[in-house]
Protein backbone atom coordinates (compact mmCIF):
# COMPACT_ATOMS: atom_id res chain seq x y z
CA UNK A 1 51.30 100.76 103.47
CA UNK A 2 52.70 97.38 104.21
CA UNK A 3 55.38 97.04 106.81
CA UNK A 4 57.57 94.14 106.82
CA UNK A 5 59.81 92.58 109.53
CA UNK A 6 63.74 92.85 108.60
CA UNK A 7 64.92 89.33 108.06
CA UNK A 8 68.33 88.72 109.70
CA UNK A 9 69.85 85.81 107.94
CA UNK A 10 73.74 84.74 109.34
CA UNK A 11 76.61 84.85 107.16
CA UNK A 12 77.36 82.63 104.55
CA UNK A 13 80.84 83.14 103.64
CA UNK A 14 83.44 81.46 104.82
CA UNK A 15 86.37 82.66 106.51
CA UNK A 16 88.14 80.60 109.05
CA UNK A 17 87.95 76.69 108.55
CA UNK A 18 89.68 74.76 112.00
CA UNK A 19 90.93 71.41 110.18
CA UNK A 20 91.41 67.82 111.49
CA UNK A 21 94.99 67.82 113.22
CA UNK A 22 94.88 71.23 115.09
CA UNK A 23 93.44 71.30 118.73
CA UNK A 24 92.97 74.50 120.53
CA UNK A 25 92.56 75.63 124.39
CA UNK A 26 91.95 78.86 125.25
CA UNK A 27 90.09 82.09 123.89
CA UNK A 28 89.10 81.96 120.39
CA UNK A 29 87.81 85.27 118.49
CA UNK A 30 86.48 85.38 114.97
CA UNK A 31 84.18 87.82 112.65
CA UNK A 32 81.86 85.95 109.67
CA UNK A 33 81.79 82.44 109.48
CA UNK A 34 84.15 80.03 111.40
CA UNK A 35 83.56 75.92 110.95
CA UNK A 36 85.35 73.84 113.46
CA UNK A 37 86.41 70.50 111.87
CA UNK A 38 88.89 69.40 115.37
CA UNK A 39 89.05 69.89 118.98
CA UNK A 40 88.32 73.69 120.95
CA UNK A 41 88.32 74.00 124.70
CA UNK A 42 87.89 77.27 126.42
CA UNK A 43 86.00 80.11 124.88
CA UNK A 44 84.43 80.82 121.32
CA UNK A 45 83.67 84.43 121.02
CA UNK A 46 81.86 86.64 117.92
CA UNK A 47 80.07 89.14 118.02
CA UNK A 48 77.36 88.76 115.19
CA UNK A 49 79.46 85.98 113.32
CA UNK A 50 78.50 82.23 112.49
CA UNK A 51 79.79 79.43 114.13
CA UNK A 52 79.57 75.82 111.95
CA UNK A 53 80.60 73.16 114.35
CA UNK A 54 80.90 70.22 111.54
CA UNK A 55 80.17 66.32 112.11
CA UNK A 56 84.04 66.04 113.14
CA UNK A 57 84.03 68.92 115.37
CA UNK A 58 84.31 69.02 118.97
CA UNK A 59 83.79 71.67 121.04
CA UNK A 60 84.07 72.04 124.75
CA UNK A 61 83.29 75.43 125.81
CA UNK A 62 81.80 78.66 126.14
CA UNK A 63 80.23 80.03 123.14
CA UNK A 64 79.39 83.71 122.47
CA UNK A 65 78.55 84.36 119.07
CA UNK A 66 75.23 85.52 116.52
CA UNK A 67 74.60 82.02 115.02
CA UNK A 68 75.27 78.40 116.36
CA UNK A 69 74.77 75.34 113.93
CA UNK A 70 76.04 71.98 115.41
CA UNK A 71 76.56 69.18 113.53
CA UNK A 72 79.36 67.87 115.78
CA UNK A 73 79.53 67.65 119.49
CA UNK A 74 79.36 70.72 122.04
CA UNK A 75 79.57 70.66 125.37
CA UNK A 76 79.32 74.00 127.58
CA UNK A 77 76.80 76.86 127.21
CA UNK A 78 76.08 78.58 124.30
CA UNK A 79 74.44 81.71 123.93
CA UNK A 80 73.59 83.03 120.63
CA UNK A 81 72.52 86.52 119.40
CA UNK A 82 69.79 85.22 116.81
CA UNK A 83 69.66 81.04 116.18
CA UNK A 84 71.13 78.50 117.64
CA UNK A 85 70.47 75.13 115.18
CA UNK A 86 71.37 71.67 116.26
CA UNK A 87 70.98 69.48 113.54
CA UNK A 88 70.32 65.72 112.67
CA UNK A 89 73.83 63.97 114.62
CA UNK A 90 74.43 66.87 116.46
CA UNK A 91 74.99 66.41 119.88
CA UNK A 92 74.80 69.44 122.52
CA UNK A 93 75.13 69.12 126.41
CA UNK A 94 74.80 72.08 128.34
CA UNK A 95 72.36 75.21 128.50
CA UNK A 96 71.41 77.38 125.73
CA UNK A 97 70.51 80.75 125.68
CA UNK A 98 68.87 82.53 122.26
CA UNK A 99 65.74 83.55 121.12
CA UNK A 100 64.80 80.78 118.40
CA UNK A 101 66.11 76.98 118.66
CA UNK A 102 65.58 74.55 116.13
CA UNK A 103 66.35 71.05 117.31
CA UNK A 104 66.18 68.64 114.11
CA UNK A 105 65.35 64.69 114.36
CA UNK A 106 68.12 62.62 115.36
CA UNK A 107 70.06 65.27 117.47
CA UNK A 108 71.00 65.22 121.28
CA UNK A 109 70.05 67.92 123.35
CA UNK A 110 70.72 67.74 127.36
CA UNK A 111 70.64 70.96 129.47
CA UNK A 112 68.04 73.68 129.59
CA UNK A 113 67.34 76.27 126.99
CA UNK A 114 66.39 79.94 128.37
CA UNK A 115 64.41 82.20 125.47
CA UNK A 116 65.75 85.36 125.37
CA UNK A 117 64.31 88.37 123.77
């Protein structure tokens, strides 16, 4: 009998797209996918959801959500349920808390990362 680990992959489908034009301070809540194309200061909050900060995107704040992929610029602690991805351009300053990083070639990481379980 061959047991095999569930793989938990975030979700692809997207539902809320923050375009060039709009900026936005305060508490922001969303389910499923969210990519952030402008400016976001405060807090990001999901529960399980996927958060797509683009090469345009700038966000400065707290982040709470399942997945983190950064092509843009954050700044402010993120912790992440499952994956937190910052890719090639990406630029991230602050801590991170989650239990798998990927940092790619070419991207900016200052603060300290914690491992969680």
């Amino acid at each position: 009998m061959k047991l095999s680990t569930p793989s938990l992959a975030p979700p692809t489908e997207l539902r809320t797209r923050l375009c060039e034009g709009i900026e936005l301070t305060g508490e922001v809540k969303f389910t499923e996918v969210m990519r952030v194309e402008t400016k976001i200061s405060g807090k990001v909050v999901s529960d399980s959801g996927s958060l797509v900060v683009s090469e345009k995107g700038y966000v400065q704040a707290v982040i709470e959500a399942g997945f983190v992929e950064v092509f843009g610029v954050v700044e402010g602690t993120i912790t992440a349920k499952y994956k937190v991805q910052i890719r090639s351009g990406g630029r991230v300053t602050g801590d991170i808390y989650t239990p798998d990083l990927n940092i790619e070639h070419g991207a900016y990481f200052d603060g300290k990362c914690h491992m969680t379980a």
